[in-house]
N, C-alpha and C. Protein backbone atom coordinates (compact mmCIF):
# COMPACT_ATOMS: atom_id res chain seq x y z
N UNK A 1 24.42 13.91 -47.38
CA UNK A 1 24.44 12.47 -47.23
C UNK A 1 25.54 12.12 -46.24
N UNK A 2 24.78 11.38 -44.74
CA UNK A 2 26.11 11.07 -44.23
C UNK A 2 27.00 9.71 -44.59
N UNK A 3 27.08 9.26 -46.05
CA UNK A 3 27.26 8.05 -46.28
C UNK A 3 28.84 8.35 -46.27
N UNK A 4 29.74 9.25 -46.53
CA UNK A 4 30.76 9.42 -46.07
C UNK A 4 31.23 10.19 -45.74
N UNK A 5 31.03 10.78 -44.27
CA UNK A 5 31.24 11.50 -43.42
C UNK A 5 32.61 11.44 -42.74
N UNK A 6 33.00 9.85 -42.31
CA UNK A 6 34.45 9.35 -42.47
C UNK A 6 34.86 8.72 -42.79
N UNK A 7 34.99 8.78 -44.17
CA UNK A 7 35.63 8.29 -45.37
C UNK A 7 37.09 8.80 -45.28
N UNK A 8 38.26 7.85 -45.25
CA UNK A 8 39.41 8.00 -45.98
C UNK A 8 39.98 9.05 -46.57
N UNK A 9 40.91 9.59 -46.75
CA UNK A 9 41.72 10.81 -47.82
C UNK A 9 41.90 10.10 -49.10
N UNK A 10 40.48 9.40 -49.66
CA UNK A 10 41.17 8.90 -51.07
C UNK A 10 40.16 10.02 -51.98
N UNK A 11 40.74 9.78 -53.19
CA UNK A 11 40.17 10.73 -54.36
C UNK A 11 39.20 9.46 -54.85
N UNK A 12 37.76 9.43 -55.59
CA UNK A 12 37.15 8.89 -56.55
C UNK A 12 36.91 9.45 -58.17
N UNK A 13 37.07 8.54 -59.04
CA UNK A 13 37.00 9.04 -60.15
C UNK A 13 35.61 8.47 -60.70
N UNK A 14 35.03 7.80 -60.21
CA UNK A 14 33.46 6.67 -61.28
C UNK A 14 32.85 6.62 -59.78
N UNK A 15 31.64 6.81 -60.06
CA UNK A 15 30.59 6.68 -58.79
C UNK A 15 29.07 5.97 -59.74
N UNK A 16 28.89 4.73 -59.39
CA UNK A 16 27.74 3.90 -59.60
C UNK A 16 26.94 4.00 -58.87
N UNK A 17 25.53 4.39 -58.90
CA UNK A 17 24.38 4.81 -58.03
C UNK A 17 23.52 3.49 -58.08
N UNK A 18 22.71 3.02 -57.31
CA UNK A 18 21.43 2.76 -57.67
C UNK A 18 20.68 2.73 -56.74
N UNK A 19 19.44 3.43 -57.11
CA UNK A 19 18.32 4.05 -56.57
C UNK A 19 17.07 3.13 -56.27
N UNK A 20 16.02 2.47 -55.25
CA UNK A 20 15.24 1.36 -55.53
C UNK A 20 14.13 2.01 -54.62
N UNK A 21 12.95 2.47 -55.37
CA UNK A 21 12.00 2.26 -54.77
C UNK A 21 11.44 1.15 -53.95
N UNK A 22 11.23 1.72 -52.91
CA UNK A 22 10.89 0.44 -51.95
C UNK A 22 9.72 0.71 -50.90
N UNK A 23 8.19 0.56 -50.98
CA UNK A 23 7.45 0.90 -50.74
C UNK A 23 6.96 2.64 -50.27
N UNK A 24 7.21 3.55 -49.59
CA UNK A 24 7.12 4.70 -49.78
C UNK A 24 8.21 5.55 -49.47
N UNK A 25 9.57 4.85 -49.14
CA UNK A 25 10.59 5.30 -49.34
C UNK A 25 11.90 4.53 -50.42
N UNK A 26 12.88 5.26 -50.89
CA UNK A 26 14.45 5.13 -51.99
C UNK A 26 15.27 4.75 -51.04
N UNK A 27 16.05 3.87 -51.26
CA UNK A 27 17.11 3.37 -50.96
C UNK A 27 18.28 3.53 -51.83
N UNK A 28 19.07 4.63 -51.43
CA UNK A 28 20.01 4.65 -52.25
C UNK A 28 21.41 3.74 -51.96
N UNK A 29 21.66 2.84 -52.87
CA UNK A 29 23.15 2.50 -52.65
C UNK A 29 24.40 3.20 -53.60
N UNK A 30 25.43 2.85 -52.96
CA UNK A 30 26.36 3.98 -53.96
C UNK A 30 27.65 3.10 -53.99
N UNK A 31 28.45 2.89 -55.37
CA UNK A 31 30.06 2.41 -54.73
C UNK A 31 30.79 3.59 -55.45
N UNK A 32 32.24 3.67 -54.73
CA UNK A 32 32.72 4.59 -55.81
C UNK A 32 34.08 4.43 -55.61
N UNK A 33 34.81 4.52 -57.08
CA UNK A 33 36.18 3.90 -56.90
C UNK A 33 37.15 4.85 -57.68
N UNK A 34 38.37 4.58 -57.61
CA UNK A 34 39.43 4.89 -58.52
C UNK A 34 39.75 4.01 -59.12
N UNK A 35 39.56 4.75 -60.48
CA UNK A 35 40.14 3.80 -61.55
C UNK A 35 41.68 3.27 -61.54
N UNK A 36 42.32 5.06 -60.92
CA UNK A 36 43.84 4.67 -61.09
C UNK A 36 44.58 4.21 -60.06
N UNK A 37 43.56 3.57 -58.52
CA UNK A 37 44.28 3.30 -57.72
C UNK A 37 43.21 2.28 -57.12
N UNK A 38 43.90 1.07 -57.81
CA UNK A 38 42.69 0.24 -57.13
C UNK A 38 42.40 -0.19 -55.80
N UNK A 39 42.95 -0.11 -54.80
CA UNK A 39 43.12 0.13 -52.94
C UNK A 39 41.54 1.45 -53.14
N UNK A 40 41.22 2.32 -53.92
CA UNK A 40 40.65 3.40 -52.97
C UNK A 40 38.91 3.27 -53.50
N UNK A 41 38.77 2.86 -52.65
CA UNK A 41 36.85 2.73 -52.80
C UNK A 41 36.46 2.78 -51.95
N UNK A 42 35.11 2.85 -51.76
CA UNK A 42 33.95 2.99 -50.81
C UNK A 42 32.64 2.75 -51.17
N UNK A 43 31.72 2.32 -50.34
CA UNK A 43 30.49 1.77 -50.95
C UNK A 43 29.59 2.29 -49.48
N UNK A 44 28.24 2.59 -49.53
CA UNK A 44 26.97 2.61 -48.55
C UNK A 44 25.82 2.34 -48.95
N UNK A 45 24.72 2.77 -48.19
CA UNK A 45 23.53 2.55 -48.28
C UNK A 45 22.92 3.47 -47.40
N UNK A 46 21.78 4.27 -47.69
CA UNK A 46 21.23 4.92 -47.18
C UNK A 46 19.84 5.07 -47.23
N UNK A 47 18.81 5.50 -46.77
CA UNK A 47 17.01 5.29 -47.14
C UNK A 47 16.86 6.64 -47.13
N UNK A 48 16.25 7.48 -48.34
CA UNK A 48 15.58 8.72 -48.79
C UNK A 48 14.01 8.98 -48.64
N UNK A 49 13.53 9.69 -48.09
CA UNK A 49 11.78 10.01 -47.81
C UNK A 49 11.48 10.20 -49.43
N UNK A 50 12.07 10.85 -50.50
CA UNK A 50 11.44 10.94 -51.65
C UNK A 50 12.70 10.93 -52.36
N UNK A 51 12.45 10.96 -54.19
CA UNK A 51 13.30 10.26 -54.94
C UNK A 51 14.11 11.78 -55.45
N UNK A 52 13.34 12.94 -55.06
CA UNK A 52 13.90 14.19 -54.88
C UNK A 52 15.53 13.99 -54.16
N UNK A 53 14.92 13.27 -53.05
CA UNK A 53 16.47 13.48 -51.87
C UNK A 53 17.25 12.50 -52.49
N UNK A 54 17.07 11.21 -52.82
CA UNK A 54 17.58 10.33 -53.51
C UNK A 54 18.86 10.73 -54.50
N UNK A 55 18.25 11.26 -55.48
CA UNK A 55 18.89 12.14 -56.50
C UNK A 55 19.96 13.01 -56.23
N UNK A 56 19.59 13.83 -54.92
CA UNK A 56 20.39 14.88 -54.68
C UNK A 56 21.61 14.29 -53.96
N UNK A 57 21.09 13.12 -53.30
CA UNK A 57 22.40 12.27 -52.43
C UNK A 57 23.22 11.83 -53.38
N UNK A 58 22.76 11.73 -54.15
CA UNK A 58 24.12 10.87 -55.31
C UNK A 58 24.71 12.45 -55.85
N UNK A 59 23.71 13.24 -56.26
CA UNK A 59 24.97 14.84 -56.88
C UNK A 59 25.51 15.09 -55.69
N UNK A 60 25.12 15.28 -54.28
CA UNK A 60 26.14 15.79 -53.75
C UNK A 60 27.52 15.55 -53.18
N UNK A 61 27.49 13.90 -53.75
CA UNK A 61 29.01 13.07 -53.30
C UNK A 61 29.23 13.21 -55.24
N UNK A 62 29.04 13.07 -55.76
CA UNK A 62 29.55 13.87 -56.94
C UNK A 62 30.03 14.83 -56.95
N UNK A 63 29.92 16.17 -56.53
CA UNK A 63 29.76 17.06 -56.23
C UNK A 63 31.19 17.06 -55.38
N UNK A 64 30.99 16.78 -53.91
CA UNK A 64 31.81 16.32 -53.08
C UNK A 64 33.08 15.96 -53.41
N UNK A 65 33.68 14.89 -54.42
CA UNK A 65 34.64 14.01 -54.93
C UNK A 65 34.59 14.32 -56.08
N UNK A 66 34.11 15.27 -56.65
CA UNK A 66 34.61 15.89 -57.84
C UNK A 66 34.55 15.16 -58.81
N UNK A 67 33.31 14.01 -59.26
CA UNK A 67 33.32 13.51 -60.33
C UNK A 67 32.68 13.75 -61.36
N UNK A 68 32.98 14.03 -62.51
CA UNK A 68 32.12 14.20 -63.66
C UNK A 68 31.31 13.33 -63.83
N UNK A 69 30.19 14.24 -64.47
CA UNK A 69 28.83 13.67 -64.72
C UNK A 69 28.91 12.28 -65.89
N UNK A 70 29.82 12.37 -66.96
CA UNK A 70 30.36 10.88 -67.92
C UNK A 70 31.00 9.94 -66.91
N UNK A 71 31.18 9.85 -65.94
CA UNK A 71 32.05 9.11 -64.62
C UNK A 71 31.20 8.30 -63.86
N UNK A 72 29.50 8.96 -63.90
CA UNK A 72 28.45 8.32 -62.89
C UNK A 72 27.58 7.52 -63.99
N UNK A 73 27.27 6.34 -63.33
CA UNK A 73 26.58 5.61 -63.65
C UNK A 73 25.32 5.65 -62.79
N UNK A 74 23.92 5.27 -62.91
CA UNK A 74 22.55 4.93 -62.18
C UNK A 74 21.82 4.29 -62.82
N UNK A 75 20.97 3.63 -61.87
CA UNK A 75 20.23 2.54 -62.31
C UNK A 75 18.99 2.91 -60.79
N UNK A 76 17.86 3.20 -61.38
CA UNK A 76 16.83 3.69 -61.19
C UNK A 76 15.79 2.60 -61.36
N UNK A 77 15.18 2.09 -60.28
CA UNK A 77 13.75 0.97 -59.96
C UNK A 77 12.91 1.73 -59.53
N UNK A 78 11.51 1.60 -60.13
CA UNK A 78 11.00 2.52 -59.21
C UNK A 78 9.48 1.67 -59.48
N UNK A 79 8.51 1.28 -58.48
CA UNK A 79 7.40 0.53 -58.70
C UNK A 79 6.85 0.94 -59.93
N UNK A 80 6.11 2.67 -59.91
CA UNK A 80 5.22 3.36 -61.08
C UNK A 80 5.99 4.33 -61.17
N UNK A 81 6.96 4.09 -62.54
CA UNK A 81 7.99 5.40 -62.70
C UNK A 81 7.00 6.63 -63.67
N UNK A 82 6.35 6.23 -63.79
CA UNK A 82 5.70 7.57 -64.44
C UNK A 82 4.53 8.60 -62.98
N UNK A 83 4.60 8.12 -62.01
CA UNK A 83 4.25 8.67 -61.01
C UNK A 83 5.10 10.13 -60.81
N UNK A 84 5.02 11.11 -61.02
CA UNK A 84 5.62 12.01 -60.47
C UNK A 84 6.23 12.89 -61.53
N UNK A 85 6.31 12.15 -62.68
CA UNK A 85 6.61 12.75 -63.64
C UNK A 85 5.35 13.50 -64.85
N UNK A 86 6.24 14.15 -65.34
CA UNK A 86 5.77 14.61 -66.64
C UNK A 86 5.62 14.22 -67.84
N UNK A 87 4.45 14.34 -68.62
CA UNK A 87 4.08 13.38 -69.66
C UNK A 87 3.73 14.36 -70.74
């Protein structure tokens, strides 16, 4: 994800996702902050071909900034969420 590519030397501790289907492509937006330093945040937006890449854009700035998985929040729209899934 190049959503922060040049981003700042700050650390994040909470990363809020949300994901929006939007006709045949995800729009992911993302903010992500420190709790213990309120100066250090960052926020983007980016458009995903499938909800595969979507997903993976938010673990890999997780991933990235080292936040635990109890730390992320998401919020997932999706027109027909049972499309793609398993039943």
């Amino acid at each position: 994800m190049n959503l922060f590519n040049n981003a700042p030397n700050f650390s994040f501790t909470r990363l809020y996702a949300h994901i929006v289907e939007e006709g045949e492509t995800f729009t992911v937006r993302v903010r992500m902050l420190n709790h213990l330093k309120r100066g250090e945040s960052a926020y983007g937006e980016e458009i995903a071909a499938t909800f595969e890449m979507a997903s993976l854009m938010v673990g890999s700035l997780a991933s990235r900034f080292s936040i635990p998985q109890n730390c992320i929040s998401m919020k997932i729209v999706m027109n027909h969420f049972k499309d793609g899934t398993l039943h």
